[in-house]
PDB file of N, CA and C in Angstrom:
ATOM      1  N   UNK A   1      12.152   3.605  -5.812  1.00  0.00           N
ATOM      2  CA  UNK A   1      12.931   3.745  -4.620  1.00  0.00           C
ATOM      3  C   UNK A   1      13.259   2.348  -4.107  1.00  0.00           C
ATOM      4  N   UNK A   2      14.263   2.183  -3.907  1.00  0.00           N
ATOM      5  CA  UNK A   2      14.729   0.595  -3.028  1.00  0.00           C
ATOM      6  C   UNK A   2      14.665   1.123  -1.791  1.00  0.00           C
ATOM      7  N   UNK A   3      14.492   0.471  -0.823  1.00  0.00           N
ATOM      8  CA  UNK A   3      14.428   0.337   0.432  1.00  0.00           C
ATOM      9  C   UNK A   3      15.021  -0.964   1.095  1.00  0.00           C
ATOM     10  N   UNK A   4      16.270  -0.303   2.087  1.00  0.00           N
ATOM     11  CA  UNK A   4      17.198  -1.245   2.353  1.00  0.00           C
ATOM     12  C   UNK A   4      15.800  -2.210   3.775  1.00  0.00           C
ATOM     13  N   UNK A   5      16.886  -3.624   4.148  1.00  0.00           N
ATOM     14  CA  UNK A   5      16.593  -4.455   4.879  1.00  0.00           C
ATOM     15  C   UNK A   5      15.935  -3.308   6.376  1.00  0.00           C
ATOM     16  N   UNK A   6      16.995  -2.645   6.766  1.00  0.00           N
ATOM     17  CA  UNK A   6      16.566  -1.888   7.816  1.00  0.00           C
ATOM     18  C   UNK A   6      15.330  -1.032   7.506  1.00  0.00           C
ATOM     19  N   UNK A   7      14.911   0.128   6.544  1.00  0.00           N
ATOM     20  CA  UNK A   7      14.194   0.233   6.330  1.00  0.00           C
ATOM     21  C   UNK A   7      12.850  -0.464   6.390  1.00  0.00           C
ATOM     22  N   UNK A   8      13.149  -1.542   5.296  1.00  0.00           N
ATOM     23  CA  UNK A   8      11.623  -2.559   5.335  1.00  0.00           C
ATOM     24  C   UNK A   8      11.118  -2.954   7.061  1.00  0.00           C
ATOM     25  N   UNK A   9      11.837  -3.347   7.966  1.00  0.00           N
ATOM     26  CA  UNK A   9      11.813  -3.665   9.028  1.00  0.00           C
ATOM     27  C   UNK A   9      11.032  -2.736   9.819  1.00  0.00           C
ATOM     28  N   UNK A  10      11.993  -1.975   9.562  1.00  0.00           N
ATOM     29  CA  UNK A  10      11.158  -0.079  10.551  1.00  0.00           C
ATOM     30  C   UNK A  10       9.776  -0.047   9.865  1.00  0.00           C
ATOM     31  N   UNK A  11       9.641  -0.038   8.687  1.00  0.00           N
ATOM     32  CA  UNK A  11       7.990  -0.106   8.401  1.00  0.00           C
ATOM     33  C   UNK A  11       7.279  -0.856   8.479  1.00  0.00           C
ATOM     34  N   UNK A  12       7.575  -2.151   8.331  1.00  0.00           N
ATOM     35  CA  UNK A  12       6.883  -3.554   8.574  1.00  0.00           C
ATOM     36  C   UNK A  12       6.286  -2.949  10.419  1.00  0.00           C
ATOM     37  N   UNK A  13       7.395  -2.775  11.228  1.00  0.00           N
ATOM     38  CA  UNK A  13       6.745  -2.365  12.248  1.00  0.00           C
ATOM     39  C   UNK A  13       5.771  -1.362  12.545  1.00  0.00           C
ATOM     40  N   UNK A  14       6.065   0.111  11.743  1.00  0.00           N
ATOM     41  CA  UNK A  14       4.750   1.114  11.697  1.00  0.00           C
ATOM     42  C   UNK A  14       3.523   0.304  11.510  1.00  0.00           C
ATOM     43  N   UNK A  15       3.340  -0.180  10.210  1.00  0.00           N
ATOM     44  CA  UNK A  15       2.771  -1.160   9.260  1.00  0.00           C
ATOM     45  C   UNK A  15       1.428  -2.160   9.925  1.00  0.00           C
ATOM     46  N   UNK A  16       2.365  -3.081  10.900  1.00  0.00           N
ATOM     47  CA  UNK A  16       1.738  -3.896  12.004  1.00  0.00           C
ATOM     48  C   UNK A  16       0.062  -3.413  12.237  1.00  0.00           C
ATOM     49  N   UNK A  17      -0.156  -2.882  13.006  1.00  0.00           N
ATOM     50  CA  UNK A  17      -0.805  -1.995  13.842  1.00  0.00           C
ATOM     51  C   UNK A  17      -2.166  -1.639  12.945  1.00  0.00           C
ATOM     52  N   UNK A  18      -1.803  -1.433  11.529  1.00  0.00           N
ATOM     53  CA  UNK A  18      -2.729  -0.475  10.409  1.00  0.00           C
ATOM     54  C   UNK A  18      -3.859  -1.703   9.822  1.00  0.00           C
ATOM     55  N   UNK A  19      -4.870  -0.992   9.593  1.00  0.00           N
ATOM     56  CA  UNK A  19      -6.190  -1.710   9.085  1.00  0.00           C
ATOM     57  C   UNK A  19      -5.579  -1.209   7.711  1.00  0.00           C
ATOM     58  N   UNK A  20      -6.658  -1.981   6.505  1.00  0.00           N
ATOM     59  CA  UNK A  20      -6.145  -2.026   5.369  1.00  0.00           C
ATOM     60  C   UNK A  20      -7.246  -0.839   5.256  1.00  0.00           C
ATOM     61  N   UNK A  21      -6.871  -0.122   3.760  1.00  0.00           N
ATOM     62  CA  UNK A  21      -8.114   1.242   3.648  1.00  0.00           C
ATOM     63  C   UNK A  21      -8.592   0.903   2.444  1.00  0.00           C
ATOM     64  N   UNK A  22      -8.533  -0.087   1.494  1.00  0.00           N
ATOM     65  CA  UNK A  22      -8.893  -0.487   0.635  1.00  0.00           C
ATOM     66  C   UNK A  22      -8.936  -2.056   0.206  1.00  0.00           C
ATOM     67  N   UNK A  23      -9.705  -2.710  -0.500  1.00  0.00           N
ATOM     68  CA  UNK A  23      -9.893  -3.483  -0.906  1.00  0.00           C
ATOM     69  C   UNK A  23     -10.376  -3.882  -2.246  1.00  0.00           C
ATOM     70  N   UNK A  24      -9.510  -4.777  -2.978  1.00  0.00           N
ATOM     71  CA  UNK A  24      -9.440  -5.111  -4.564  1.00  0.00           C
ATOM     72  C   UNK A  24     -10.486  -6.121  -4.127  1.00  0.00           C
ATOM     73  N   UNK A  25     -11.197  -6.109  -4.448  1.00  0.00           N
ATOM     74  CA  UNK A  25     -12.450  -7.516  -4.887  1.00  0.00           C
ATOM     75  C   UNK A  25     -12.283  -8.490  -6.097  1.00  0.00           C
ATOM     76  N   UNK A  26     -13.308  -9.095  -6.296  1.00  0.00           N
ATOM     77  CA  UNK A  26     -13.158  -9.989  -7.248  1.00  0.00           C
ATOM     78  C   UNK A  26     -13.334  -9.199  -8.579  1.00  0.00           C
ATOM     79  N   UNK A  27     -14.398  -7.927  -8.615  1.00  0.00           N
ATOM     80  CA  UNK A  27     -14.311  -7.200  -9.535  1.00  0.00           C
ATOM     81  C   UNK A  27     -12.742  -6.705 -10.331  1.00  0.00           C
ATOM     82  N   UNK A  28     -12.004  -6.500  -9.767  1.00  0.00           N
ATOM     83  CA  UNK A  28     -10.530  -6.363  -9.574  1.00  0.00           C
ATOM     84  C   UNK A  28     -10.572  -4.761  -9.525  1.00  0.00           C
ATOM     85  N   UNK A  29      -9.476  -4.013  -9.985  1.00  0.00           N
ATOM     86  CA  UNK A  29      -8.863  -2.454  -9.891  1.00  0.00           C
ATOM     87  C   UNK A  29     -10.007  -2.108 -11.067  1.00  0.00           C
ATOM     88  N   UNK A  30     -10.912  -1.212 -10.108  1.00  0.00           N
ATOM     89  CA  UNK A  30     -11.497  -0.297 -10.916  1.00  0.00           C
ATOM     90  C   UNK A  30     -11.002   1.238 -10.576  1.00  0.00           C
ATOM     91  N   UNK A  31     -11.343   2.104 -11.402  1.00  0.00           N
ATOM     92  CA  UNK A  31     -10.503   3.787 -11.365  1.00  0.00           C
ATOM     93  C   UNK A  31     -10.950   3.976 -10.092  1.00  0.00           C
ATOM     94  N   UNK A  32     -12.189   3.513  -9.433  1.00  0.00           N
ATOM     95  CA  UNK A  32     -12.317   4.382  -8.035  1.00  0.00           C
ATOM     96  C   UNK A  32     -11.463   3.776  -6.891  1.00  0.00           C
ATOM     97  N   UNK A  33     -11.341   2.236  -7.285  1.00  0.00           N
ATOM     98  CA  UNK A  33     -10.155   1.860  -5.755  1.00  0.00           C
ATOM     99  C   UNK A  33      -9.179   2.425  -6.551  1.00  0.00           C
ATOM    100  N   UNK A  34      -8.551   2.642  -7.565  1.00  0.00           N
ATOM    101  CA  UNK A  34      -7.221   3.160  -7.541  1.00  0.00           C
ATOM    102  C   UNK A  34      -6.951   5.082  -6.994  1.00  0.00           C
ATOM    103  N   UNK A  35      -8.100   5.187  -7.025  1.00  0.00           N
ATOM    104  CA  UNK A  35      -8.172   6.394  -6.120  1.00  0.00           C
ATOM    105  C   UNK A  35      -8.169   6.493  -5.310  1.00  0.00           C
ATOM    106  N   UNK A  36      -9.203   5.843  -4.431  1.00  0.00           N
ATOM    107  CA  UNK A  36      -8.847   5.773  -2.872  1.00  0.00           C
ATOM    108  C   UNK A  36      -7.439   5.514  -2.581  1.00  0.00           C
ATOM    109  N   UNK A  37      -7.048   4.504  -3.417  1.00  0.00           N
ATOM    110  CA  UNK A  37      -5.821   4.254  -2.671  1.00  0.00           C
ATOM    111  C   UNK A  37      -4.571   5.181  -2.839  1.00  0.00           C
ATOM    112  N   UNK A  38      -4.948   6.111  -3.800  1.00  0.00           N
ATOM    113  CA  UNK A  38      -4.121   6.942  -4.004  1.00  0.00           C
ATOM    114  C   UNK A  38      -3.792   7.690  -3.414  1.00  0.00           C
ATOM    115  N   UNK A  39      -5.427   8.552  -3.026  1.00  0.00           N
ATOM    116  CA  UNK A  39      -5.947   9.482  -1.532  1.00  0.00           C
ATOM    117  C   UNK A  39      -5.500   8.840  -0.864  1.00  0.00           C
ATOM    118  N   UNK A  40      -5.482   7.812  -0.536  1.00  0.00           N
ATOM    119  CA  UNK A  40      -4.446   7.148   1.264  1.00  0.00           C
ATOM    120  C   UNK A  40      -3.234   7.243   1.400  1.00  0.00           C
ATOM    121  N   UNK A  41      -2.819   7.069   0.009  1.00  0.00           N
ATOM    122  CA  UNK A  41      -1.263   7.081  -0.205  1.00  0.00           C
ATOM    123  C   UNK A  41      -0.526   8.600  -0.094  1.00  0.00           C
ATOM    124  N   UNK A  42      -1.434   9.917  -0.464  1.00  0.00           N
ATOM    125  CA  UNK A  42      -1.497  10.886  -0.438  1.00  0.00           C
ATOM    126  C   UNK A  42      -1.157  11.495   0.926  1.00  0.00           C
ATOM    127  N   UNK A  43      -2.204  11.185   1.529  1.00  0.00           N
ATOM    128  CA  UNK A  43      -2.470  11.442   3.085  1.00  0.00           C
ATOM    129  C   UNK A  43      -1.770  10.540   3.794  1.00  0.00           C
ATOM    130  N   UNK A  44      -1.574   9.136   3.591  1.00  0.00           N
ATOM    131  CA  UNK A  44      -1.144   8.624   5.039  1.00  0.00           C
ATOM    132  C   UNK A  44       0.150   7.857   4.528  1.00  0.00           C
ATOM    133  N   UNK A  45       0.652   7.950   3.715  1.00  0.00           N
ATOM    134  CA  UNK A  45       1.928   7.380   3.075  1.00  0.00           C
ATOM    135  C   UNK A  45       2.662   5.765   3.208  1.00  0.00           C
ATOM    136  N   UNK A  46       2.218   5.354   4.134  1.00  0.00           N
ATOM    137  CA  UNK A  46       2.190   4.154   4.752  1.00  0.00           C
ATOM    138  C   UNK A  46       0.493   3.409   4.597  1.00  0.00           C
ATOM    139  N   UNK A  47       0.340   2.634   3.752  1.00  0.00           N
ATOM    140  CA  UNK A  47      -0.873   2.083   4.172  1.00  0.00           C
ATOM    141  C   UNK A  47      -1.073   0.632   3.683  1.00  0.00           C
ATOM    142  N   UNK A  48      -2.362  -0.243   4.645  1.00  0.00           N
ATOM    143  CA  UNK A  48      -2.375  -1.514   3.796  1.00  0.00           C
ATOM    144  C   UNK A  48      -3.578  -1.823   3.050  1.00  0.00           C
ATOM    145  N   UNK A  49      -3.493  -2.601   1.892  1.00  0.00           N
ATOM    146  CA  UNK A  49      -4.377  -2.959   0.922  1.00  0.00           C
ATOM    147  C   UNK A  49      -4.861  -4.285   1.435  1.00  0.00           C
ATOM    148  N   UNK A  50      -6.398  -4.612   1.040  1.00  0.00           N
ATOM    149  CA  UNK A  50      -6.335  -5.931   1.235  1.00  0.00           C
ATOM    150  C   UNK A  50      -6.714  -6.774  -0.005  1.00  0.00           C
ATOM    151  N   UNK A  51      -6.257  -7.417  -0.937  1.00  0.00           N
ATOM    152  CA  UNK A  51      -6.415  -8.114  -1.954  1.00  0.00           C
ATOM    153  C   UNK A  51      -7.508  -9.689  -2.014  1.00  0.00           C
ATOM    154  N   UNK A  52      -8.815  -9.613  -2.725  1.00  0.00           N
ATOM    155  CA  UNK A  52      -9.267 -10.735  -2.377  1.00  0.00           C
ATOM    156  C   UNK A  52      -9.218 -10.988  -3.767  1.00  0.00           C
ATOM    157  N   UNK A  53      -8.260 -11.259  -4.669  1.00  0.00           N
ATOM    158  CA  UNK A  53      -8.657 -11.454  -5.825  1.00  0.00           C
ATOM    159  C   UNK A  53      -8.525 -13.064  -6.282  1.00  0.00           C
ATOM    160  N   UNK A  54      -8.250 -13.782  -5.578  1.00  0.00           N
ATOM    161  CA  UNK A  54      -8.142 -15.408  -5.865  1.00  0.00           C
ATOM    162  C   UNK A  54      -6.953 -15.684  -5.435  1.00  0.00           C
ATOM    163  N   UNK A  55      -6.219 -16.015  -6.694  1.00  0.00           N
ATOM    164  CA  UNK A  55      -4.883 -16.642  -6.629  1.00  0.00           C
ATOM    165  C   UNK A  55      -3.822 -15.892  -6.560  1.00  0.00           C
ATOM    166  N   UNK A  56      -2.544 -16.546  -6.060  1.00  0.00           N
ATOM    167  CA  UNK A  56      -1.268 -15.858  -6.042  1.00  0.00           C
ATOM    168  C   UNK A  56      -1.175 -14.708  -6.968  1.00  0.00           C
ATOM    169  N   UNK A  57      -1.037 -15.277  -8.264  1.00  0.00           N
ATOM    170  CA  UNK A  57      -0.755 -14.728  -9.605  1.00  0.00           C
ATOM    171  C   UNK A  57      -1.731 -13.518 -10.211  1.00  0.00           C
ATOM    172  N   UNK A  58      -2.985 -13.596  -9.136  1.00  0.00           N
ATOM    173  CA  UNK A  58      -3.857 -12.482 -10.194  1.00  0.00           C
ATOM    174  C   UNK A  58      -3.473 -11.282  -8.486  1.00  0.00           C
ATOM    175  N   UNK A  59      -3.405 -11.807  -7.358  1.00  0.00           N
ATOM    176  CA  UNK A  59      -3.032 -10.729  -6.702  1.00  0.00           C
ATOM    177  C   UNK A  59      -1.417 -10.317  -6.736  1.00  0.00           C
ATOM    178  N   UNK A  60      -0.853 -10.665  -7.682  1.00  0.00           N
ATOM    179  CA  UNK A  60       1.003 -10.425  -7.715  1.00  0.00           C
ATOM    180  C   UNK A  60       0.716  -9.110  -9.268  1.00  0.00           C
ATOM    181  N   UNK A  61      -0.391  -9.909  -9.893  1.00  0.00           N
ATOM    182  CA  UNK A  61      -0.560  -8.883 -11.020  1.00  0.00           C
ATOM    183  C   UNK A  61      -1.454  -7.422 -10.216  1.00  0.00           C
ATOM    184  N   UNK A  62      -2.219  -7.982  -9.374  1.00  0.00           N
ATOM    185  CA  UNK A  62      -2.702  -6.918  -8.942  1.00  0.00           C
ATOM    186  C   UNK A  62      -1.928  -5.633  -8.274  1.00  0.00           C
ATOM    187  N   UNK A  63      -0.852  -6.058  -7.206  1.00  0.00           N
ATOM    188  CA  UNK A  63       0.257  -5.288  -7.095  1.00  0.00           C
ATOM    189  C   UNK A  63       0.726  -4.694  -7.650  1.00  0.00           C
ATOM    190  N   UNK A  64       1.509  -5.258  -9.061  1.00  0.00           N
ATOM    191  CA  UNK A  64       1.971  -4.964  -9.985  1.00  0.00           C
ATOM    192  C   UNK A  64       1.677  -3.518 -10.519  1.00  0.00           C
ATOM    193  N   UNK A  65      -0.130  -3.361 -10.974  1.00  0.00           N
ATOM    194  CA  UNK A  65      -0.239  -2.788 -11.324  1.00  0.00           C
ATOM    195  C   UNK A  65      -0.746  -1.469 -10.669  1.00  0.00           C
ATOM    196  N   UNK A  66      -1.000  -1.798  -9.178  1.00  0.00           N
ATOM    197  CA  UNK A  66      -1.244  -0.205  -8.208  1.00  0.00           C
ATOM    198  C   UNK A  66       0.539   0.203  -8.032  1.00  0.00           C
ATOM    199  N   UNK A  67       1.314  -0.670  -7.688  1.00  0.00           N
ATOM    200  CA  UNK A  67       2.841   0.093  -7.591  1.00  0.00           C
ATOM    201  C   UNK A  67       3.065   1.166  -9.556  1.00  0.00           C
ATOM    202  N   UNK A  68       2.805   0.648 -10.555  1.00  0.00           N
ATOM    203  CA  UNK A  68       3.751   1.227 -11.403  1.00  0.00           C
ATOM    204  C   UNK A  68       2.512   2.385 -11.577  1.00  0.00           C
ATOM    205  N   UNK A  69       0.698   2.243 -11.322  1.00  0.00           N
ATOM    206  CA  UNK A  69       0.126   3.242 -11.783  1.00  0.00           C
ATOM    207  C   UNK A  69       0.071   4.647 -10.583  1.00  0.00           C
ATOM    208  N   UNK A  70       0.553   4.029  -9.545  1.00  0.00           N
ATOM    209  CA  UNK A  70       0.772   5.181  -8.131  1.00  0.00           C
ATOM    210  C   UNK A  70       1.924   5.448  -8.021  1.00  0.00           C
ATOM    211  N   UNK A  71       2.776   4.740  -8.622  1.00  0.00           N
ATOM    212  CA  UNK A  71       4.056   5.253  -8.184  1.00  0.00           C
ATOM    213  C   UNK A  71       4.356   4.373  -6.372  1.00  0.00           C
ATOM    214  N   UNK A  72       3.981   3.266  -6.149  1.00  0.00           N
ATOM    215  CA  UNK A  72       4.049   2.816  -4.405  1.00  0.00           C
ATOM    216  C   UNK A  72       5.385   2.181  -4.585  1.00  0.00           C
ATOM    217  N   UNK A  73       5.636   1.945  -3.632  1.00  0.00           N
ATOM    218  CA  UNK A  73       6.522   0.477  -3.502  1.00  0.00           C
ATOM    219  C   UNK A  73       6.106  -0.209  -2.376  1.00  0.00           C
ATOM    220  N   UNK A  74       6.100  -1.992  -2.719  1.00  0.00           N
ATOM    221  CA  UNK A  74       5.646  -2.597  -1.704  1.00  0.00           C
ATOM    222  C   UNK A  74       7.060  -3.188  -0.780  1.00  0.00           C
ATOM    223  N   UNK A  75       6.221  -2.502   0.876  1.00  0.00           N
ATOM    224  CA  UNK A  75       6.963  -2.825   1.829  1.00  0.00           C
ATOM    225  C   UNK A  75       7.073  -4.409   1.838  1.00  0.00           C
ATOM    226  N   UNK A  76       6.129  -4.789   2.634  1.00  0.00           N
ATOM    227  CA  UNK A  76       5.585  -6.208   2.607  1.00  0.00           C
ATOM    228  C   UNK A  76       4.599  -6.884   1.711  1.00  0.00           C
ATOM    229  N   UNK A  77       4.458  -8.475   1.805  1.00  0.00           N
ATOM    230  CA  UNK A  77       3.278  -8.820   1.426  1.00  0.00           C
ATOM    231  C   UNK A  77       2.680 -10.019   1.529  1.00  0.00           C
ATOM    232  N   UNK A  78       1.862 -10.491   2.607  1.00  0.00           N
ATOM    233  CA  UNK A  78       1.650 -12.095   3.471  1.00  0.00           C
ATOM    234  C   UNK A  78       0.191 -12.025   3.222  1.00  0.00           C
ATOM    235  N   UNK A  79      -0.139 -13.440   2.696  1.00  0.00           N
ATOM    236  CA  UNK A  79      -1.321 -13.123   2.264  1.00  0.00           C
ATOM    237  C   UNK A  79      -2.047 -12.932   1.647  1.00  0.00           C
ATOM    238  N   UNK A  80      -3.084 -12.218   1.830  1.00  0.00           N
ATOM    239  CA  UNK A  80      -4.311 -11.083   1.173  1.00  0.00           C
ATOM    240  C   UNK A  80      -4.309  -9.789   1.518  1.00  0.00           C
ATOM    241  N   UNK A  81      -2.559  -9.315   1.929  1.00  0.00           N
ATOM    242  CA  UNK A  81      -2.694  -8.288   2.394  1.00  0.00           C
ATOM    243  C   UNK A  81      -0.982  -7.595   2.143  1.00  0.00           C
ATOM    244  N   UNK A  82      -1.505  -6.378   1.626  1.00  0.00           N
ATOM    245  CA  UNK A  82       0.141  -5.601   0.782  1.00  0.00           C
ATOM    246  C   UNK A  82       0.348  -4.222   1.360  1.00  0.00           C
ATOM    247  N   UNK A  83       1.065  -4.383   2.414  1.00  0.00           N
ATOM    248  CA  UNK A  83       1.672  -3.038   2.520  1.00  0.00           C
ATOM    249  C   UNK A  83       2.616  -2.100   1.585  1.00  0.00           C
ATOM    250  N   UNK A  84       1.827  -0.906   1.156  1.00  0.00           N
ATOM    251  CA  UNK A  84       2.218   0.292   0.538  1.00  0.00           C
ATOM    252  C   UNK A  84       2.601   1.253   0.932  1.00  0.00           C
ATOM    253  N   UNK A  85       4.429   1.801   0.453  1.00  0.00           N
ATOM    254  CA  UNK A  85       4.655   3.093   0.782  1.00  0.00           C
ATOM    255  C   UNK A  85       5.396   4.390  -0.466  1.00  0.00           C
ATOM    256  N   UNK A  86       4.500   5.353  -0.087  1.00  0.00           N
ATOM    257  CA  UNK A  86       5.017   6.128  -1.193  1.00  0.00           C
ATOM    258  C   UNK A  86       5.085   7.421  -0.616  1.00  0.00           C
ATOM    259  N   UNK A  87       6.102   7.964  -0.415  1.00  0.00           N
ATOM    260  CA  UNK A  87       6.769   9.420   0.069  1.00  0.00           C
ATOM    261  C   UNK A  87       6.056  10.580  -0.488  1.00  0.00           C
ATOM    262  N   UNK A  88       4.977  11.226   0.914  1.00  0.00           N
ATOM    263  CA  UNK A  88       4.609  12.374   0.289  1.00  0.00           C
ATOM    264  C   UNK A  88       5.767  13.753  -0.020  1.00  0.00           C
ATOM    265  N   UNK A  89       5.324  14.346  -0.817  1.00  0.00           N
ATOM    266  CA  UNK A  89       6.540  15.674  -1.151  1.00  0.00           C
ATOM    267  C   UNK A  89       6.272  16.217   0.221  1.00  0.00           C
ATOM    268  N   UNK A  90       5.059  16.730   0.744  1.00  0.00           N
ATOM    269  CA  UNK A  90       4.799  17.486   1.757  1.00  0.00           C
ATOM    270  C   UNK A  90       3.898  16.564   2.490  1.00  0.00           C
ATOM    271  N   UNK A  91       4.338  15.969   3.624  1.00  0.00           N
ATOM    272  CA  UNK A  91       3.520  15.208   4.367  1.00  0.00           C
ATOM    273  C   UNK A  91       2.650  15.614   5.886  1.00  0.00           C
ATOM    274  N   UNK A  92       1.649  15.362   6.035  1.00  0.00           N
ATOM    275  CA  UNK A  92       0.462  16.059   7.117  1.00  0.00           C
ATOM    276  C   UNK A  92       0.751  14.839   8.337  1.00  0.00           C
ATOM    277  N   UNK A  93       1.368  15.828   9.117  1.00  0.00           N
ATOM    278  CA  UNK A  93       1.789  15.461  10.352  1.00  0.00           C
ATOM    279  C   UNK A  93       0.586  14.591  11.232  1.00  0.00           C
ATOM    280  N   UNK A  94      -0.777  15.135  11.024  1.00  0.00           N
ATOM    281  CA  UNK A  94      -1.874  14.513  11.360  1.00  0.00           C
ATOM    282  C   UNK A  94      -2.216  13.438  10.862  1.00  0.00           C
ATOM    283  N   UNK A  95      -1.847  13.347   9.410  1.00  0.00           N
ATOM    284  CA  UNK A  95      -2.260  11.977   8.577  1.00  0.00           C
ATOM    285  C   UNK A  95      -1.386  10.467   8.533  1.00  0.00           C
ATOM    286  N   UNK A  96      -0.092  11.221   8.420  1.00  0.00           N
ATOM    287  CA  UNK A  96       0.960  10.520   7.989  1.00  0.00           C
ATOM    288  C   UNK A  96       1.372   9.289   9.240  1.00  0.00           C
ATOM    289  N   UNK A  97       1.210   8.007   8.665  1.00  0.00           N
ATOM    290  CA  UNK A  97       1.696   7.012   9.071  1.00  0.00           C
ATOM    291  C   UNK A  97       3.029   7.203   9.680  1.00  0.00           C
ATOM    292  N   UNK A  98       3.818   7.927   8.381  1.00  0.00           N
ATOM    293  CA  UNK A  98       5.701   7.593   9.079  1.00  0.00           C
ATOM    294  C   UNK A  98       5.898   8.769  10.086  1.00  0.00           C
ATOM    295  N   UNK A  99       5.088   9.836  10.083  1.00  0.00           N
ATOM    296  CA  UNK A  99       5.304  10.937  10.959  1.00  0.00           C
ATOM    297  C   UNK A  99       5.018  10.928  12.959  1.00  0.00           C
ATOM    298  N   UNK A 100       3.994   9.648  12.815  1.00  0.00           N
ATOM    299  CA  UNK A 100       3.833   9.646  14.227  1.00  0.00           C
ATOM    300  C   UNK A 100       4.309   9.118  14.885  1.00  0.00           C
TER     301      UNK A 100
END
């Protein structure tokens, strides 16, 4: 999904506000953070990651590889920290980031 300038903006602002619900360590992406983050992505469609994996390049690979194995796209990304959004089919009005 591309997401125009306006878009990114409108979420960058939801976005703001949100604690990250996961964290890549130095261990890097093991199957259980890619679950959680999946479950977040599931439930709250909007969410942020926080990446401590060293350098630019091993957290750009790290991205890399939660967007193509979840299906995300990244909103933003400053930092040690990557906002993710991925469109639930049926989204929970209670959970959902873009819904409130």
């Amino acid at each position: 999904m591309t997401l125009s300038n306006d878009d990114k903006k409108h979420l960058r602002r939801l976005g703001h506000n949100l604690k990250p619900v996961a964290t890549v360590a130095s261990k890097g992406l093991s199957e259980s953070v890619l679950a959680e983050i999946d479950r977040a992505l599931n439930d709250h469609e909007l969410i942020k990651v926080k990446l401590a994996v060293g350098n630019s390049d091993a957290k750009r690979q790290a991205t890399e590889i939660i967007c193509e194995k979840l299906y995300a796209d990244v909103v933003q990304s400053i930092g040690h920290i990557v906002l993710l959004l991925r469109k639930a089919k049926k989204p929970n009005a209670k959970l959902s980031n873009l819904l409130r």
